[in-house]
Each structure stands twice: as structure tokens, then as C-alpha cells.
C-alpha atoms as a PDB file:
ATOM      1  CA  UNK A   1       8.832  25.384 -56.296  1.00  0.00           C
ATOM      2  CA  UNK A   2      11.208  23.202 -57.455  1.00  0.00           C
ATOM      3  CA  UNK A   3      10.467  19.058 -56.864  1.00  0.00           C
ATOM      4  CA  UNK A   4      13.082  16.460 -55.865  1.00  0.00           C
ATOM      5  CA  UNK A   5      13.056  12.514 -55.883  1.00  0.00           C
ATOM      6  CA  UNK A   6      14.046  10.869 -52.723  1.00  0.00           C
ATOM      7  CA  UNK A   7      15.356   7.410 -52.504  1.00  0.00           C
ATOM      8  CA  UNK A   8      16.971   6.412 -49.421  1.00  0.00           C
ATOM      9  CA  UNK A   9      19.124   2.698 -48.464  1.00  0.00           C
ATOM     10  CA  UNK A  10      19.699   1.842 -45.334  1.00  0.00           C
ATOM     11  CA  UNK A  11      20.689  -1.628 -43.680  1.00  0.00           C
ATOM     12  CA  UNK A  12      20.835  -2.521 -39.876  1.00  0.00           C
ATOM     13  CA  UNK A  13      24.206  -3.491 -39.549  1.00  0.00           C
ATOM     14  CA  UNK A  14      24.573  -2.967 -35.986  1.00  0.00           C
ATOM     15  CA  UNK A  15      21.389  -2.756 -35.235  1.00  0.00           C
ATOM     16  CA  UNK A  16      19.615  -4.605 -32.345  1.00  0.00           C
ATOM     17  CA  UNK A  17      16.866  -6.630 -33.254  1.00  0.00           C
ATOM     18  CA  UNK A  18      14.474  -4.090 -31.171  1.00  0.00           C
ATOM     19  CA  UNK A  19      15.877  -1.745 -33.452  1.00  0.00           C
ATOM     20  CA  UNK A  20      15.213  -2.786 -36.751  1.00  0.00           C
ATOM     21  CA  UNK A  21      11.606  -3.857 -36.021  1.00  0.00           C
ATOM     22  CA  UNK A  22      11.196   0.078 -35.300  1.00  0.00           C
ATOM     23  CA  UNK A  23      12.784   1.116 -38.351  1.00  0.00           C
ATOM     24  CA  UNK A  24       9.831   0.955 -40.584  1.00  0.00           C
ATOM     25  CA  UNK A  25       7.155   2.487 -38.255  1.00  0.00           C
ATOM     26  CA  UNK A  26       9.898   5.253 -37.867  1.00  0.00           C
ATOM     27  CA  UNK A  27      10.130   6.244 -41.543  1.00  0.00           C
ATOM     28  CA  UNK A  28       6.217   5.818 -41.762  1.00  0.00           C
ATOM     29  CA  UNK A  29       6.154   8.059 -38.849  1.00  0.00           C
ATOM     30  CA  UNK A  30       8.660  11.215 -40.083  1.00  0.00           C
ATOM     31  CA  UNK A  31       8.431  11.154 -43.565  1.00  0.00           C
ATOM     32  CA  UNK A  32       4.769  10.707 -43.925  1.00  0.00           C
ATOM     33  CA  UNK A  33       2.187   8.849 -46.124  1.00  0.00           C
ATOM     34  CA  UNK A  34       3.121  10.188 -48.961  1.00  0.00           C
ATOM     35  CA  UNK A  35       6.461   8.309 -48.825  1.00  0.00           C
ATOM     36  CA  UNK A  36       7.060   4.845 -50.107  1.00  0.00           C
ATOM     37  CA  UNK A  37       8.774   2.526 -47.187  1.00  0.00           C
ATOM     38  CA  UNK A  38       9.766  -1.385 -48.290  1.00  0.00           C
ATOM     39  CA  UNK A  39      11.878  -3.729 -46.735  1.00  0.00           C
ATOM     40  CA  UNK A  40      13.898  -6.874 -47.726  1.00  0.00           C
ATOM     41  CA  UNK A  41      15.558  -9.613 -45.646  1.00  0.00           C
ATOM     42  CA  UNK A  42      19.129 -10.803 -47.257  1.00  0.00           C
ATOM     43  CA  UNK A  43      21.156 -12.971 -44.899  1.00  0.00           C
ATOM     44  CA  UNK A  44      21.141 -11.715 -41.418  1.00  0.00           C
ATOM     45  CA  UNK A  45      20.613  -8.271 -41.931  1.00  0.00           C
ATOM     46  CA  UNK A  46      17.754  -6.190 -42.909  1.00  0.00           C
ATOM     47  CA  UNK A  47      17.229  -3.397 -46.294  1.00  0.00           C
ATOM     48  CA  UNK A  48      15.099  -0.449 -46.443  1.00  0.00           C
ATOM     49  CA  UNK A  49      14.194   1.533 -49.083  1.00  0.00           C
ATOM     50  CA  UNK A  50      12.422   4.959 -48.965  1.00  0.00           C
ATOM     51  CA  UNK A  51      10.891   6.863 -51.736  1.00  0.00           C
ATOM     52  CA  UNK A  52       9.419   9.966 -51.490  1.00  0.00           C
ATOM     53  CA  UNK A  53       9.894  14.113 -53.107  1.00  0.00           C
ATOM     54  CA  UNK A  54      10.758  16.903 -51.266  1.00  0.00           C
ATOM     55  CA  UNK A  55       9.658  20.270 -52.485  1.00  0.00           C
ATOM     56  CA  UNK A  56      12.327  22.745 -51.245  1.00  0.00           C
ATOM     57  CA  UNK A  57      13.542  26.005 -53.093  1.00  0.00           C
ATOM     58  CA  UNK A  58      17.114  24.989 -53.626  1.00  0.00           C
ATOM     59  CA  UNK A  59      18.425  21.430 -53.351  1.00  0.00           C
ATOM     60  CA  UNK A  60      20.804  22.409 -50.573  1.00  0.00           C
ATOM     61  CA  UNK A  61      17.518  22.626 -48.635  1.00  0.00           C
ATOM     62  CA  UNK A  62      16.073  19.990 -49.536  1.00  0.00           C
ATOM     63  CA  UNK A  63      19.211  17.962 -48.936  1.00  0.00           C
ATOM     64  CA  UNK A  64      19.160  19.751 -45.619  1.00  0.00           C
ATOM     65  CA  UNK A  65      16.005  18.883 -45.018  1.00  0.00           C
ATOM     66  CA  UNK A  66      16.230  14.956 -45.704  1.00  0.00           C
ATOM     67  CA  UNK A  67      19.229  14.952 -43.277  1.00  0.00           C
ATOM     68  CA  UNK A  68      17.099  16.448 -40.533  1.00  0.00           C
ATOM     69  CA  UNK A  69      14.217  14.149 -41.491  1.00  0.00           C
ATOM     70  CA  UNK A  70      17.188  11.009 -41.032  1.00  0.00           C
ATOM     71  CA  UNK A  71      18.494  12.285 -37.798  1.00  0.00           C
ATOM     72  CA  UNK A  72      14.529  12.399 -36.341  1.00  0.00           C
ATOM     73  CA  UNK A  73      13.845   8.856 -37.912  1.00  0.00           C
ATOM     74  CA  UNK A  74      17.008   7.678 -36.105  1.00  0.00           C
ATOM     75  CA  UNK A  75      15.731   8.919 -32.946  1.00  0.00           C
ATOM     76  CA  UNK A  76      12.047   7.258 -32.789  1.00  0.00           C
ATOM     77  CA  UNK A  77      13.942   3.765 -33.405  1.00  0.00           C
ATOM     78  CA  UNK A  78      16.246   4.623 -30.392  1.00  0.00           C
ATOM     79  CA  UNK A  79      19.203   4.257 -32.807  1.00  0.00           C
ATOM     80  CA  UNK A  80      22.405   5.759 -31.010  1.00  0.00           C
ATOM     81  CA  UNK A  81      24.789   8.012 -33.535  1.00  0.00           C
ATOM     82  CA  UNK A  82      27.855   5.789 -32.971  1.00  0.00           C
ATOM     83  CA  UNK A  83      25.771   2.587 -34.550  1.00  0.00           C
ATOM     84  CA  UNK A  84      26.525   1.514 -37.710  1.00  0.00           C
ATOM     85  CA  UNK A  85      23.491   1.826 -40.470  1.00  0.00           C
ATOM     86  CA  UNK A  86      24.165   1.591 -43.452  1.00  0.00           C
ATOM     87  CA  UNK A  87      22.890   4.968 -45.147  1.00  0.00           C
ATOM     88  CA  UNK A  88      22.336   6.295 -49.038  1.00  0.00           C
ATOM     89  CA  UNK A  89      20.151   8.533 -50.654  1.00  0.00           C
ATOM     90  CA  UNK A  90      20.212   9.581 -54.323  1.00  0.00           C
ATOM     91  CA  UNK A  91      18.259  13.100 -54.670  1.00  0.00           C
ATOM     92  CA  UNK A  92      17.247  14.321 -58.069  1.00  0.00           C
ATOM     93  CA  UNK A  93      15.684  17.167 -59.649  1.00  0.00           C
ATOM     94  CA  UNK A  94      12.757  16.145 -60.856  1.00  0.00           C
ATOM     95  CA  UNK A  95      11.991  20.021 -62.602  1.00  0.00           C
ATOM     96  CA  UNK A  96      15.329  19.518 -64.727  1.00  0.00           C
ATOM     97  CA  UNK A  97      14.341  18.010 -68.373  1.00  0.00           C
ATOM     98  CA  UNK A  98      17.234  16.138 -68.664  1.00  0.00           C
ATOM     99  CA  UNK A  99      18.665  12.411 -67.582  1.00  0.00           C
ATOM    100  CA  UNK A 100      21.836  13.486 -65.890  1.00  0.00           C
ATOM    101  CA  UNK A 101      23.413   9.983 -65.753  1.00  0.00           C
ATOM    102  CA  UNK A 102      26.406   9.686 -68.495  1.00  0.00           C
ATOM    103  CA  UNK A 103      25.799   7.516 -70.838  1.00  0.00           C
ATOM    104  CA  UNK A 104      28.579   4.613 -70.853  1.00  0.00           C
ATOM    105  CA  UNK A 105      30.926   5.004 -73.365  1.00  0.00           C
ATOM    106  CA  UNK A 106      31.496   8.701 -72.147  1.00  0.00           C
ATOM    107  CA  UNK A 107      34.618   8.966 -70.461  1.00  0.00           C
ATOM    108  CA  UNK A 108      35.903  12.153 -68.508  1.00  0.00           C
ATOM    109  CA  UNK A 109      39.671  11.748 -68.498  1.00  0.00           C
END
């Protein structure tokens, strides 16, 4: 079964501060041991950063899967939908033999 590297970004920007302290035990919580949580203070706000794999069959699923993960994350810290976080996620095939990033001087137009 095919593997897939995780990394997920998210900030609190309308987070309470009640909030944010649950955001960590959240991710710890849904995506498991196995999964890499940090955390970094800049200014007022507060970064996350997740790393984990995901073995799904197809990467729609797995992408499918990391959304449901998000959504159940968001609802053990009591964040509402409507609140702004700030949310990325890069997921990569880690089975595919090949760097997929362009190099720089490639252009497409």
C-alpha cells in the first residue's frame, strides 16, 4: 500500500487562548504517536507543525482521510468552524522515486 508524507501548518489566529493550549494535546490525541507535533511562538500568535504518513490506497483517500483527521482535531480543542486557523498541509508520495518539485530555472509558459 502506497505511503504518503504528512506535514500540516496551522496558526491560531482567532483562537482563544483556551484554545490554543488544547491544540497540541488534540493532534497528539487524533493523529497518534507516531506523528510528529511542534510548536513555535512568533509575536502574538502561535505555529504548529505536524508530521506524520498516511498509508491509504489512493491519495484521494488519504487526502480524505487527513481532512477527517483535521475536522476531529478541531473538535477536541472546541474550535468552532467559523474561526479562523490558519491551515496547510503538503502530502507527498513517498512510493514515487522521483522529487516532483521543478527545479528553478524551469518555466511553464
Amino acid at each position: 500500500m502506497p505511503v504518503y508524507g504528512l506535514v500540516i501548518t496551522l496558526s491560531d489566529v482567532q483562537l482563544t487562548a483556551e484554545q490554543s493550549e488544547r491544540v497540541l494535546p488534540s493532534l497528539d490525541r487524533v493523529f497518534g504517536p507516531d506523528a510528529t507535533a511542534e510548536v513555535a511562538t512568533t509575536g502574538p500568535y502561535h505555529l504548529w507543525r505536524l508530521t506524520d504518513t498516511i498509508q491509504a490506497p489512493t491519495m484521494l483517500e488519504a487526502a480524505e482521510a487527513v481532512i477527517q483527521k483535521a475536522r476531529e482535531a478541531r473538535e477536541v480543542a472546541g474550535i468552532r468552524p467559523g474561526q479562523g486557523v490558519g491551515f496547510s498541509y503538503q502530502l507527498r508520495d513517498l512510493t514515487h522515486p522521483v522529487e516532483l518539485l521543478l527545479p528553478a530555472e524551469t518555466s511553464l509558459g
